[in-house]
N, C-alpha and C. Protein backbone atom coordinates (compact mmCIF):
# COMPACT_ATOMS: atom_id res chain seq x y z
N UNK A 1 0.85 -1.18 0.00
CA UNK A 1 0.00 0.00 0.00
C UNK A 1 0.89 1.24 0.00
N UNK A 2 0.62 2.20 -0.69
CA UNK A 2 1.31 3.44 -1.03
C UNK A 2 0.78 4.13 0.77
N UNK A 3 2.24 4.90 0.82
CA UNK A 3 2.29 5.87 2.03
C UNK A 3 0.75 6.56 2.45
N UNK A 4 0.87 7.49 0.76
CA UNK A 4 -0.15 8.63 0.93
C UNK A 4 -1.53 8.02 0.90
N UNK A 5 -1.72 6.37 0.32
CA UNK A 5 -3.24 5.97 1.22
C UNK A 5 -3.11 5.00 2.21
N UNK A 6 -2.34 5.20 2.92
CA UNK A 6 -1.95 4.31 4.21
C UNK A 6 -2.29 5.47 5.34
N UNK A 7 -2.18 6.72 4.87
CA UNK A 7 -2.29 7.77 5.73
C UNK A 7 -3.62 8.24 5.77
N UNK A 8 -4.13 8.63 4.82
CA UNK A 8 -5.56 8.76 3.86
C UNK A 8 -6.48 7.50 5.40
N UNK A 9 -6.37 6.14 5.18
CA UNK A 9 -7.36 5.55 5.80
C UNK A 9 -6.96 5.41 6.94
N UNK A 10 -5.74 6.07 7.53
CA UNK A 10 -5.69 5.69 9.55
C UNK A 10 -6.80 6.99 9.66
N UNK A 11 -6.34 8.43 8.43
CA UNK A 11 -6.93 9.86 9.18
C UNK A 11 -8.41 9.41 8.89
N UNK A 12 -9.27 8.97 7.97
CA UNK A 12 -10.73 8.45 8.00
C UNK A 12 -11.05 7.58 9.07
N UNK A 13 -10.36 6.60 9.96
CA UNK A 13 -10.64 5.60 10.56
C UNK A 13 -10.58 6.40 11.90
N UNK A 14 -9.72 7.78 12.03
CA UNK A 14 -9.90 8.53 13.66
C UNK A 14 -10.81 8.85 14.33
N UNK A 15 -11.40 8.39 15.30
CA UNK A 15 -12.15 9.19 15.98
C UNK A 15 -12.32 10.31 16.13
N UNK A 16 -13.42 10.91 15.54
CA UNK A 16 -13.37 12.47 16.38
C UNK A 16 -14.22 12.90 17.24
N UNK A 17 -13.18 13.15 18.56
CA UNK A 17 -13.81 13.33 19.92
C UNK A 17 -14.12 15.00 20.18
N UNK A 18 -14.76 15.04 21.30
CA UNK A 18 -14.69 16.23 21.76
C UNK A 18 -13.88 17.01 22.64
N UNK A 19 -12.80 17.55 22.55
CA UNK A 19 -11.36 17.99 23.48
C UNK A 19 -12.25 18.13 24.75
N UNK A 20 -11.03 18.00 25.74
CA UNK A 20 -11.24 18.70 27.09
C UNK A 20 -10.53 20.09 26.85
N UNK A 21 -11.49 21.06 27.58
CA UNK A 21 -10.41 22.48 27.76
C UNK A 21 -9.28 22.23 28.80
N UNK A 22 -8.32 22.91 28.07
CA UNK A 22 -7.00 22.53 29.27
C UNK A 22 -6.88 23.92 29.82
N UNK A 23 -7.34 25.33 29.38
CA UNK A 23 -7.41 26.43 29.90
C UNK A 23 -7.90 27.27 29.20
N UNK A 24 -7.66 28.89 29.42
CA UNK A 24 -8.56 29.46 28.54
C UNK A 24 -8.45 31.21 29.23
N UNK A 25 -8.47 31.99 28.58
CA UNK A 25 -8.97 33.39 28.84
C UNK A 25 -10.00 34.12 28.52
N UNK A 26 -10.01 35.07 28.54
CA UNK A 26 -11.49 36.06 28.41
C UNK A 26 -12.19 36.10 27.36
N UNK A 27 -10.92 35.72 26.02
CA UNK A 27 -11.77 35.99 24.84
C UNK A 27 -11.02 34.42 23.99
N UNK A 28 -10.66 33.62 24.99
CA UNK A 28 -10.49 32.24 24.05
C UNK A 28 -10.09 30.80 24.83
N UNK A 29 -10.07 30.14 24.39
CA UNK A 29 -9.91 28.41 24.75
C UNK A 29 -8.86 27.96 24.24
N UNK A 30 -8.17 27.25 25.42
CA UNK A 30 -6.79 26.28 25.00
C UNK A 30 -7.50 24.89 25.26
N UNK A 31 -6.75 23.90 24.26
CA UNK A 31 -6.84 22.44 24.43
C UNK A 31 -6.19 22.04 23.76
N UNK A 32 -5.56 20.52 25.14
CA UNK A 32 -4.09 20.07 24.74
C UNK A 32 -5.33 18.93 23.72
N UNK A 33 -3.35 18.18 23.35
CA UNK A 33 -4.01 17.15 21.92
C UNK A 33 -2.92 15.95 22.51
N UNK A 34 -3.87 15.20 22.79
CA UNK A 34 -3.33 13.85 22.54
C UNK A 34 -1.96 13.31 21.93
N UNK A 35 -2.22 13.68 20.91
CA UNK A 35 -1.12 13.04 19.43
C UNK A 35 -0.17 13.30 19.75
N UNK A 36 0.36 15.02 20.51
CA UNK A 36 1.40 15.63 20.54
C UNK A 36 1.00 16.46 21.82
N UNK A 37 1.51 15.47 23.42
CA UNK A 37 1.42 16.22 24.54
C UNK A 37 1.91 18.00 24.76
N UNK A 38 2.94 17.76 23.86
CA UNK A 38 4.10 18.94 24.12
C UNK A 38 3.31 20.10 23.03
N UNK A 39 2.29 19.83 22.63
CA UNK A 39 1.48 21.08 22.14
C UNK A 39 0.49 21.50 22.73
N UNK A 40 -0.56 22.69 22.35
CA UNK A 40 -1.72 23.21 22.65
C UNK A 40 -1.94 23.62 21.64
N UNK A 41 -3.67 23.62 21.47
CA UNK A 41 -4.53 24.46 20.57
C UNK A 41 -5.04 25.75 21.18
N UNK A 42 -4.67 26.85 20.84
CA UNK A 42 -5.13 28.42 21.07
C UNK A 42 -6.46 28.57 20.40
N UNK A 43 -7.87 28.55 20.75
CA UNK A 43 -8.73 29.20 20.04
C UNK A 43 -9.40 30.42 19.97
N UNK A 44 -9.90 31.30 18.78
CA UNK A 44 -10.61 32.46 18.70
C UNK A 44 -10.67 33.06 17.73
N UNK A 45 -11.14 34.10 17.72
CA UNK A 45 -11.63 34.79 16.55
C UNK A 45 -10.42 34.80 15.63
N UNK A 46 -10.32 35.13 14.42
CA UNK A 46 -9.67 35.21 13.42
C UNK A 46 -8.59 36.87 14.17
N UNK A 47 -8.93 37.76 14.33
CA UNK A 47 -8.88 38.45 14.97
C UNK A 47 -7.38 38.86 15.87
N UNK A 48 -8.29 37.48 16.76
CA UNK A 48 -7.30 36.96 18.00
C UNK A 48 -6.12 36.97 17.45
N UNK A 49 -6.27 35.62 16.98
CA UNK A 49 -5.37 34.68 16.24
C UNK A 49 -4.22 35.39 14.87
N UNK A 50 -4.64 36.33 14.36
CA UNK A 50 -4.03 37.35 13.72
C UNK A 50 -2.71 37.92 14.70
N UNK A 51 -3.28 38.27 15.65
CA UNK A 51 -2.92 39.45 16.44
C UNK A 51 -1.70 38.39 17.55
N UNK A 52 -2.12 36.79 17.79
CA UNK A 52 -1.40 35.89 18.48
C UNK A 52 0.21 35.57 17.48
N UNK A 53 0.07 35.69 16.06
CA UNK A 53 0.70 35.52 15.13
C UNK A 53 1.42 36.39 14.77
N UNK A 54 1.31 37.80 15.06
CA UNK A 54 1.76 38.53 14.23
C UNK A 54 3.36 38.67 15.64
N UNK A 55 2.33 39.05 16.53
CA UNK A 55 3.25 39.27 18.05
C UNK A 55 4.29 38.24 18.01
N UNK A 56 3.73 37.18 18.26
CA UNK A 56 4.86 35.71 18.70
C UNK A 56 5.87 35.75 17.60
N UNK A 57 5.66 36.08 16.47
CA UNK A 57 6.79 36.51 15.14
C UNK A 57 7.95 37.27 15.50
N UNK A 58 7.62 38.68 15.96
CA UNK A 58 8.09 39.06 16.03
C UNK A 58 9.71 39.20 16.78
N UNK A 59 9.15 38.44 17.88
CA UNK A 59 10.78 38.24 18.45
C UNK A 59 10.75 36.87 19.31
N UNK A 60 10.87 35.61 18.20
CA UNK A 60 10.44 34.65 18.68
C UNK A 60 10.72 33.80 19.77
N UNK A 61 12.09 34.26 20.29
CA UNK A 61 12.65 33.77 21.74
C UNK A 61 11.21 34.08 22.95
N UNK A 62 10.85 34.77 22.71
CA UNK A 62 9.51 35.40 24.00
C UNK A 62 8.57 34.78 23.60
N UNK A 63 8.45 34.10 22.99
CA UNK A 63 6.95 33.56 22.49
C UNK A 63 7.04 32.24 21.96
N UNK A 64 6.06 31.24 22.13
CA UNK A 64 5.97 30.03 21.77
C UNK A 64 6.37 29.74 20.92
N UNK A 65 7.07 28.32 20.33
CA UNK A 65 6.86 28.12 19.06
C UNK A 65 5.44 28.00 18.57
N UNK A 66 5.02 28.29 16.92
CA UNK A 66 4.19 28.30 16.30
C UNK A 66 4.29 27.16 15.42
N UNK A 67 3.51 26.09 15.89
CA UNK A 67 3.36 24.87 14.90
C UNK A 67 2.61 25.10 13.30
N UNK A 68 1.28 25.97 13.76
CA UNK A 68 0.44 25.67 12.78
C UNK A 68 -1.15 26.50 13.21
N UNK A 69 -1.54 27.50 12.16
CA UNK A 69 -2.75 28.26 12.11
C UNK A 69 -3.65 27.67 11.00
N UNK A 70 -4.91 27.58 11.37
CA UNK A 70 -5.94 27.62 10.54
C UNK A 70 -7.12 27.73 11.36
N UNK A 71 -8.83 27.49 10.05
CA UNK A 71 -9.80 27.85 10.27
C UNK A 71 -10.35 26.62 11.17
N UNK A 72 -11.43 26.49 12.02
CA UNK A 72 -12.14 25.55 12.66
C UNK A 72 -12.61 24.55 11.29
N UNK A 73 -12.79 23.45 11.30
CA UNK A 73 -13.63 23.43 10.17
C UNK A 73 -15.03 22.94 10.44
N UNK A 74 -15.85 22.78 11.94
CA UNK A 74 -16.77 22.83 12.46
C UNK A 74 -17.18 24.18 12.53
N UNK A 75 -16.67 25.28 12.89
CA UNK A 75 -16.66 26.90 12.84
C UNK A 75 -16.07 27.48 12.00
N UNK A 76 -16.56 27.95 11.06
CA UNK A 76 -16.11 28.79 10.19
C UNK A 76 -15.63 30.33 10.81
N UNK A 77 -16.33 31.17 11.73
CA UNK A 77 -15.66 31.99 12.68
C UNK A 77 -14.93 31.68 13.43
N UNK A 78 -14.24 30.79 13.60
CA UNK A 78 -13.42 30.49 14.71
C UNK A 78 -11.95 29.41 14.13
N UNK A 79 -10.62 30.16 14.85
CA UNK A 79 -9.17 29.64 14.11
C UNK A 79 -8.68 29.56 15.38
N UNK A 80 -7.88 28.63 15.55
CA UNK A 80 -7.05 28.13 16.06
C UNK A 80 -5.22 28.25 15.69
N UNK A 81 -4.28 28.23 16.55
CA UNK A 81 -3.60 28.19 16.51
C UNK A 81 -2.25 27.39 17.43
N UNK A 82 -2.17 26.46 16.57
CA UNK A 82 -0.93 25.15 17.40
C UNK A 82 0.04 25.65 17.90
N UNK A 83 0.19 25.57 19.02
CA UNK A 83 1.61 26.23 20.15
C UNK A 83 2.21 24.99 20.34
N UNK A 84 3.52 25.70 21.29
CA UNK A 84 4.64 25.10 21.97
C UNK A 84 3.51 24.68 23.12
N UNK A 85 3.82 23.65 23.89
CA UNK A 85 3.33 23.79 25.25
C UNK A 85 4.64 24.29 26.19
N UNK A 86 4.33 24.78 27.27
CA UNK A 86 4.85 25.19 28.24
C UNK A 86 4.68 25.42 29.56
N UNK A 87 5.68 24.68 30.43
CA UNK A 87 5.81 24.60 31.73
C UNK A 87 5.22 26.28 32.29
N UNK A 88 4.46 25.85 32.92
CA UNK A 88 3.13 27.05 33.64
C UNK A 88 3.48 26.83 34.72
N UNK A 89 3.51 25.63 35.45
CA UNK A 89 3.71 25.30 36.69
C UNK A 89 5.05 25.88 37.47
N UNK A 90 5.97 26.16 36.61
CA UNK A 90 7.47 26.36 37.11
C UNK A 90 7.31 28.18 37.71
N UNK A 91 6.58 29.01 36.71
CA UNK A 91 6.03 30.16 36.63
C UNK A 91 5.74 30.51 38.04
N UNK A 92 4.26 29.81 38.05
CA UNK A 92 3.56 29.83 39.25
C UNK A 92 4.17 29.67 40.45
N UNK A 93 5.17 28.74 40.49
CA UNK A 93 6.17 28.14 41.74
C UNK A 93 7.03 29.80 41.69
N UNK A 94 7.87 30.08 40.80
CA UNK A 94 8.84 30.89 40.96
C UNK A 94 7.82 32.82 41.45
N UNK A 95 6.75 32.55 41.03
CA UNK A 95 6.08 34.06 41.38
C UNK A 95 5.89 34.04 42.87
N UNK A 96 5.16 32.61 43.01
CA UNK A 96 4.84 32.37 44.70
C UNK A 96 6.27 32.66 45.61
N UNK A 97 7.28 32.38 45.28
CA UNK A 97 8.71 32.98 45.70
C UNK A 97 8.51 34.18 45.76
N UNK A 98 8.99 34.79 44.77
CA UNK A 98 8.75 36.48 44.69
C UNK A 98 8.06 37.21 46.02
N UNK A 99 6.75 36.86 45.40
CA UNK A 99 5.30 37.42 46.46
C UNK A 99 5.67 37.46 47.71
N UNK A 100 6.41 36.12 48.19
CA UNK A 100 6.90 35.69 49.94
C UNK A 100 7.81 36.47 49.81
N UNK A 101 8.71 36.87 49.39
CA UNK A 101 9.62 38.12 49.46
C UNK A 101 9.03 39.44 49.44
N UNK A 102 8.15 39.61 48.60
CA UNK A 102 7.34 40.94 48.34
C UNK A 102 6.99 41.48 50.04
N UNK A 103 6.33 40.56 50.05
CA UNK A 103 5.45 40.32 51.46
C UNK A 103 6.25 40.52 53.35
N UNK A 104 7.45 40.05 53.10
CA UNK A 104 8.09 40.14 54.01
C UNK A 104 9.07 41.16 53.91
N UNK A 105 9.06 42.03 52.81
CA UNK A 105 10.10 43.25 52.40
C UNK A 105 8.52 44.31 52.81
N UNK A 106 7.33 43.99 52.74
CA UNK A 106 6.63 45.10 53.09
C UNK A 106 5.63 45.55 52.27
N UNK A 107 6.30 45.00 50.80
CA UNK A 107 5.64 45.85 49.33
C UNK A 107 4.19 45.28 48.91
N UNK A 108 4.11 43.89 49.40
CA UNK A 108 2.42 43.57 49.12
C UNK A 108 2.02 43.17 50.15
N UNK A 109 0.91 42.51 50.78
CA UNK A 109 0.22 42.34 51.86
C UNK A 109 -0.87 41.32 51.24
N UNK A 110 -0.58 39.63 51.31
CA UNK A 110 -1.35 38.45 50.58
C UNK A 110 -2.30 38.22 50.75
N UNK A 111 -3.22 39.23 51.85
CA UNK A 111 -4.35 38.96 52.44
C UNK A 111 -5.13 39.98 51.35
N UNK A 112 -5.05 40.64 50.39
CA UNK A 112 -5.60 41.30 49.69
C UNK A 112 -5.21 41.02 48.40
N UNK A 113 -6.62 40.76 48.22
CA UNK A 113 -6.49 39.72 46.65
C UNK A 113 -5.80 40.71 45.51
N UNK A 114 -6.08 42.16 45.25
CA UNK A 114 -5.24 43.07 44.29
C UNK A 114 -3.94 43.61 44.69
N UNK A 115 -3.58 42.45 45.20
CA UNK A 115 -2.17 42.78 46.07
C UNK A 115 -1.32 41.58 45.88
N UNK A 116 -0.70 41.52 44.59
CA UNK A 116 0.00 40.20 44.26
C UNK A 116 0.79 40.75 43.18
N UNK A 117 2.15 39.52 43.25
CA UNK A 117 3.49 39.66 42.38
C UNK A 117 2.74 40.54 40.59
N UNK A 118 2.23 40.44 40.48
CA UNK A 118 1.41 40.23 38.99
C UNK A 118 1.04 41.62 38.78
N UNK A 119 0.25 41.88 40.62
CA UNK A 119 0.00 43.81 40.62
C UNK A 119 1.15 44.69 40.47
N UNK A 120 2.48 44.36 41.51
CA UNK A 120 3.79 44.97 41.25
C UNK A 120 4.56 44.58 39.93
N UNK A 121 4.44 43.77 39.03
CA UNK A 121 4.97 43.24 37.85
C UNK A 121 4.35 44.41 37.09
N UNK A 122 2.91 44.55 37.34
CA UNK A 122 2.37 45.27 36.42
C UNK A 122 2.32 47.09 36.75
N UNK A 123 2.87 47.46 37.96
CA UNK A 123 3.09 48.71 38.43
C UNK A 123 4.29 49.12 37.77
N UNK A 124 5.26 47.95 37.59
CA UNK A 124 6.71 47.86 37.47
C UNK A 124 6.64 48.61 35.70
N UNK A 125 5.72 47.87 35.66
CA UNK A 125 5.97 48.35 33.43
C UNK A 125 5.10 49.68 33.34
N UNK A 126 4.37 50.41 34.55
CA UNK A 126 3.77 51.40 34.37
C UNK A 126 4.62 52.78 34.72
N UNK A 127 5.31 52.34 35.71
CA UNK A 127 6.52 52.89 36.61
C UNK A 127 7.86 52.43 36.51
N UNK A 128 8.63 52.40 35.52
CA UNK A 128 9.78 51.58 35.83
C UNK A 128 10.62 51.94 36.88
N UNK A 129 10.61 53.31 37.25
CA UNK A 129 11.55 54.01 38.60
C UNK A 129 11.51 52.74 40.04
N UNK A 130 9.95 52.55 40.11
CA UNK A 130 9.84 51.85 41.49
C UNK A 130 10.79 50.44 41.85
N UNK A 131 10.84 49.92 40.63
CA UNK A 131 12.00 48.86 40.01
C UNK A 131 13.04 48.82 41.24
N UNK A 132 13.50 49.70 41.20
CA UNK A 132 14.91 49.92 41.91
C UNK A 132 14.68 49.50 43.51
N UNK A 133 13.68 50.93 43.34
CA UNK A 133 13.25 50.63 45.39
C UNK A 133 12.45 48.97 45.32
N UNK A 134 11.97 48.61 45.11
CA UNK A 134 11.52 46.95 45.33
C UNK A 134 12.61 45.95 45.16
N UNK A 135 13.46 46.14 44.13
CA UNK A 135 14.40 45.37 43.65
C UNK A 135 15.47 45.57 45.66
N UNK A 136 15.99 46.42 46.16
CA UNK A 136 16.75 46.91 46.88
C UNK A 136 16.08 46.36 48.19
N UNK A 137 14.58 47.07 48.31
CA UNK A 137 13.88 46.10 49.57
C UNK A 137 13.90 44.53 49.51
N UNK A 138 13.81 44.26 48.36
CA UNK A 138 13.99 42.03 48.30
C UNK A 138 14.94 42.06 48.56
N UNK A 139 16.27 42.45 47.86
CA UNK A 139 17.32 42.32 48.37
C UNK A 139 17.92 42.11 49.98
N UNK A 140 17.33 42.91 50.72
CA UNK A 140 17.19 42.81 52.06
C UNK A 140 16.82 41.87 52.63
N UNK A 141 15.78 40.68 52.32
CA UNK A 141 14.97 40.44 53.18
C UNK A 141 15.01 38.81 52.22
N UNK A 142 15.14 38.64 51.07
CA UNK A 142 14.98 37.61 50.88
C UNK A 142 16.25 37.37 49.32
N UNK A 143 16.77 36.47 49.39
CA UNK A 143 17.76 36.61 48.49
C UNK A 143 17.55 35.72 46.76
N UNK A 144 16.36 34.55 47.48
CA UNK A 144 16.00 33.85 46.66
C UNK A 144 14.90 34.52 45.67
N UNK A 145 14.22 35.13 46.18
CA UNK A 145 13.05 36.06 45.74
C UNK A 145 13.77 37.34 45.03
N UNK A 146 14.78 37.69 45.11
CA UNK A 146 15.46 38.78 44.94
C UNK A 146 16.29 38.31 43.36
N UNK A 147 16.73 37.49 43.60
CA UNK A 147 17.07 36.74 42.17
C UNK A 147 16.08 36.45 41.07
N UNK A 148 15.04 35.98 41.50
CA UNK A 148 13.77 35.52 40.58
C UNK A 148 13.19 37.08 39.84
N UNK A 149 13.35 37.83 41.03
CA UNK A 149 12.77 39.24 40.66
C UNK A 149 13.41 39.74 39.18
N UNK A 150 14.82 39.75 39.51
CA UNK A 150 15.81 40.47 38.78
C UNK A 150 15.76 39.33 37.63
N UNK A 151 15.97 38.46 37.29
CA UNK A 151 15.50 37.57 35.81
C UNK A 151 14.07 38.07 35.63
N UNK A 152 12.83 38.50 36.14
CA UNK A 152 11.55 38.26 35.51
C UNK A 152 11.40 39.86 35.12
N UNK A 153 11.82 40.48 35.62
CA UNK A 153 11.39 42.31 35.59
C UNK A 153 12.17 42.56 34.04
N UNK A 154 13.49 42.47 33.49
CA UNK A 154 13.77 42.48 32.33
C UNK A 154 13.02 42.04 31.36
N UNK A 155 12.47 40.34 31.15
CA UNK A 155 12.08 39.74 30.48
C UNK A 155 11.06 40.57 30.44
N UNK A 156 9.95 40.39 31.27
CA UNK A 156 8.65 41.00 31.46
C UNK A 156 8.76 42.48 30.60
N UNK A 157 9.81 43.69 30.83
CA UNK A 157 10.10 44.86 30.15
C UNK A 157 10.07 44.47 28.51
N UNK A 158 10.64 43.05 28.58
CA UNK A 158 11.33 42.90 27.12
C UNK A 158 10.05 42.53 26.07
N UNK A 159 9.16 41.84 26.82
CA UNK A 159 7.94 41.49 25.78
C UNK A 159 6.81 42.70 25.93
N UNK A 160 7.08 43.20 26.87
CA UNK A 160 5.78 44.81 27.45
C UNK A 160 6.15 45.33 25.81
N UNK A 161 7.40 45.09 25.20
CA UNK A 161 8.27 46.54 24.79
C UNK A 161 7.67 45.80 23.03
N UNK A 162 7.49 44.39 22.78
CA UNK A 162 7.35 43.81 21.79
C UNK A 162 5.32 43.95 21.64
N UNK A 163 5.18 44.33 22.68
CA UNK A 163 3.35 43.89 22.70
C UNK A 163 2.82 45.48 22.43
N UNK A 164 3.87 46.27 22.93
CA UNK A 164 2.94 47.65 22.83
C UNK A 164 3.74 47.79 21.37
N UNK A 165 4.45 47.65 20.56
CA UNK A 165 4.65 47.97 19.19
C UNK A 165 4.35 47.36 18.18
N UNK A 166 4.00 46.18 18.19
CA UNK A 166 3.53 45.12 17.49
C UNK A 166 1.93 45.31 17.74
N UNK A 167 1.41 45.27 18.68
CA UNK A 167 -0.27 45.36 18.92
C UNK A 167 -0.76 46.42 19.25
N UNK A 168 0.08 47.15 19.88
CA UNK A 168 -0.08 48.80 20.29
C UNK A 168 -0.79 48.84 21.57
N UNK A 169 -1.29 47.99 22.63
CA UNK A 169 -1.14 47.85 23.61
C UNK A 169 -0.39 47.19 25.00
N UNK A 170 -1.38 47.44 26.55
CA UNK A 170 -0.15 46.70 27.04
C UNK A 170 -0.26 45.30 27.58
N UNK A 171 0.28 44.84 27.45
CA UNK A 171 0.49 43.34 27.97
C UNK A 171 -0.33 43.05 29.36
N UNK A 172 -1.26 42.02 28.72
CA UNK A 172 -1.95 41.19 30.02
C UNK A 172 -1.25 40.44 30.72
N UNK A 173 -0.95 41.08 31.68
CA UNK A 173 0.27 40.58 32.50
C UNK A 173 -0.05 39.55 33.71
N UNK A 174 -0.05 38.28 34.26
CA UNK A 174 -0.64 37.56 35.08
C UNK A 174 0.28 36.21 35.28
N UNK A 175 0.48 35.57 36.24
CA UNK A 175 1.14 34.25 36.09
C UNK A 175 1.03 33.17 35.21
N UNK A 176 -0.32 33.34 34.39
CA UNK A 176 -0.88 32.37 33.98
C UNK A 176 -0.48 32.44 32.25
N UNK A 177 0.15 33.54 31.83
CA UNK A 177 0.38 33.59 30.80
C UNK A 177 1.97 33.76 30.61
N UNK A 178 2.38 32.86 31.67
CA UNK A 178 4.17 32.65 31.15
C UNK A 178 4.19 31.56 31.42
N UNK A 179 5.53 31.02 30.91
CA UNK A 179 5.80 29.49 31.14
C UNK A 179 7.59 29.29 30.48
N UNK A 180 7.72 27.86 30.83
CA UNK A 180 9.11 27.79 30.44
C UNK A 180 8.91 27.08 29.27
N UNK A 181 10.24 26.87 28.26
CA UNK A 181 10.56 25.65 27.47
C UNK A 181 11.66 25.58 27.63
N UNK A 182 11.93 24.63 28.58
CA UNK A 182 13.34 24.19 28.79
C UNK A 182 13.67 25.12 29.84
N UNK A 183 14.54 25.74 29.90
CA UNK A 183 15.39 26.74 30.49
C UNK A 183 14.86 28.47 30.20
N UNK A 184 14.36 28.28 29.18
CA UNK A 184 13.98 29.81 28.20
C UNK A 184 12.68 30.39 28.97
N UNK A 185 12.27 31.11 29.49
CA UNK A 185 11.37 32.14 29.55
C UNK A 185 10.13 32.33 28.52
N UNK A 186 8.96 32.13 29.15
CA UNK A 186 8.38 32.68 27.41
C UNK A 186 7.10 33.21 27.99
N UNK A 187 6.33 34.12 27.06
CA UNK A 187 4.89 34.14 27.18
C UNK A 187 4.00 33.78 26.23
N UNK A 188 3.20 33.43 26.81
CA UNK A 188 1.98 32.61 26.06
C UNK A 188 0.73 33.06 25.98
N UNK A 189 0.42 34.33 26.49
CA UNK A 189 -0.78 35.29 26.05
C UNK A 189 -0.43 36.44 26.25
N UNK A 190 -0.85 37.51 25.20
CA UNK A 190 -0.37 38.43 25.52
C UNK A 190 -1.42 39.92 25.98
């Protein structure tokens, strides 16, 4: 049997199921795929997905790899776009550091929910001056948190700086939209 209908009748013989969501934001849906753990499907408007493509191009160390864009073919309004997957969990671990430094240097207070690494991350790209005085108070008080700070505040500057020129706004900034591959830094919504 030739390759190209050996391939032809496994893709007719697939099941097609209905994904689980593996996550998701305000204006779209992620779901992992089976076939290929180490990916995700990005969904949303054409729009979105334009605007997910054009960014992650641009300076592709900060941004996922890009497997593969197209249309739904159940939804004709609605495209998807195949990512890198990426360690989220490492993120989350290394912010919760931070915060316990934040917290014991004075600068946030965890008992108040608009009072987290994510609020000063995001004061930080509104204010870059304050940088210094926070950077100087961790320093004091926690050394591990003080390190994490100083790797994430650059990076974080470095894609703020790719999202407001490329999309012309500013970066939805939150734990939930960074992650690792490998060793590398990246964001995954912007």
């Amino acid at each position: 049997m030739e390759l190209r209908s050996l391939i032809k009748r496994i893709l007719s013989e697939m099941p097609i199921t209905k994904k689980s969501k593996f996550g998701g934001g305000m204006f779209h849906d992620i779901y992992s795929f089976k076939q290929f753990p180490d990916r995700l499907f990005k969904v949303g408007t054409i729009s979105d997905v334009e605007e997910w493509l054009e960014v992650f191009s641009a300076k592709k160390k900060l941004f996922p790899k890009v497997y593969n864009a197209k249309k739904m073919k159940n939804r004709p309004d609605i495209y998807y776009v195949e990512i890198e997957k990426l360690d989220t969990d490492r993120v989350i671990k290394e912010w919760q550091i931070i915060e316990s430094g934040l917290e014991l240097a004075g600068i946030v207070d965890l008992d108040d929910p608009e009072n987290s690494v994510d609020f000063v991350f995001s004061n930080i790209m509104a204010l870059p001056s304050i940088y210094t005085k926070y950077k100087t108070a961790l320093r004091s008080v926690d050394m591990a948190a003080y390190n994490l700070f100083i790797k994430w505040v650059p990076f974080l500057q470095e894609v703020q700086e790719v999202v407001e020129k490329v999309a012309g706004r500013e970066l939805d900034l939150h734990r939930y939209n960074f992650g690792y591959s490998g060793n590398q830094m990246k964001c995954l919504d912007i």
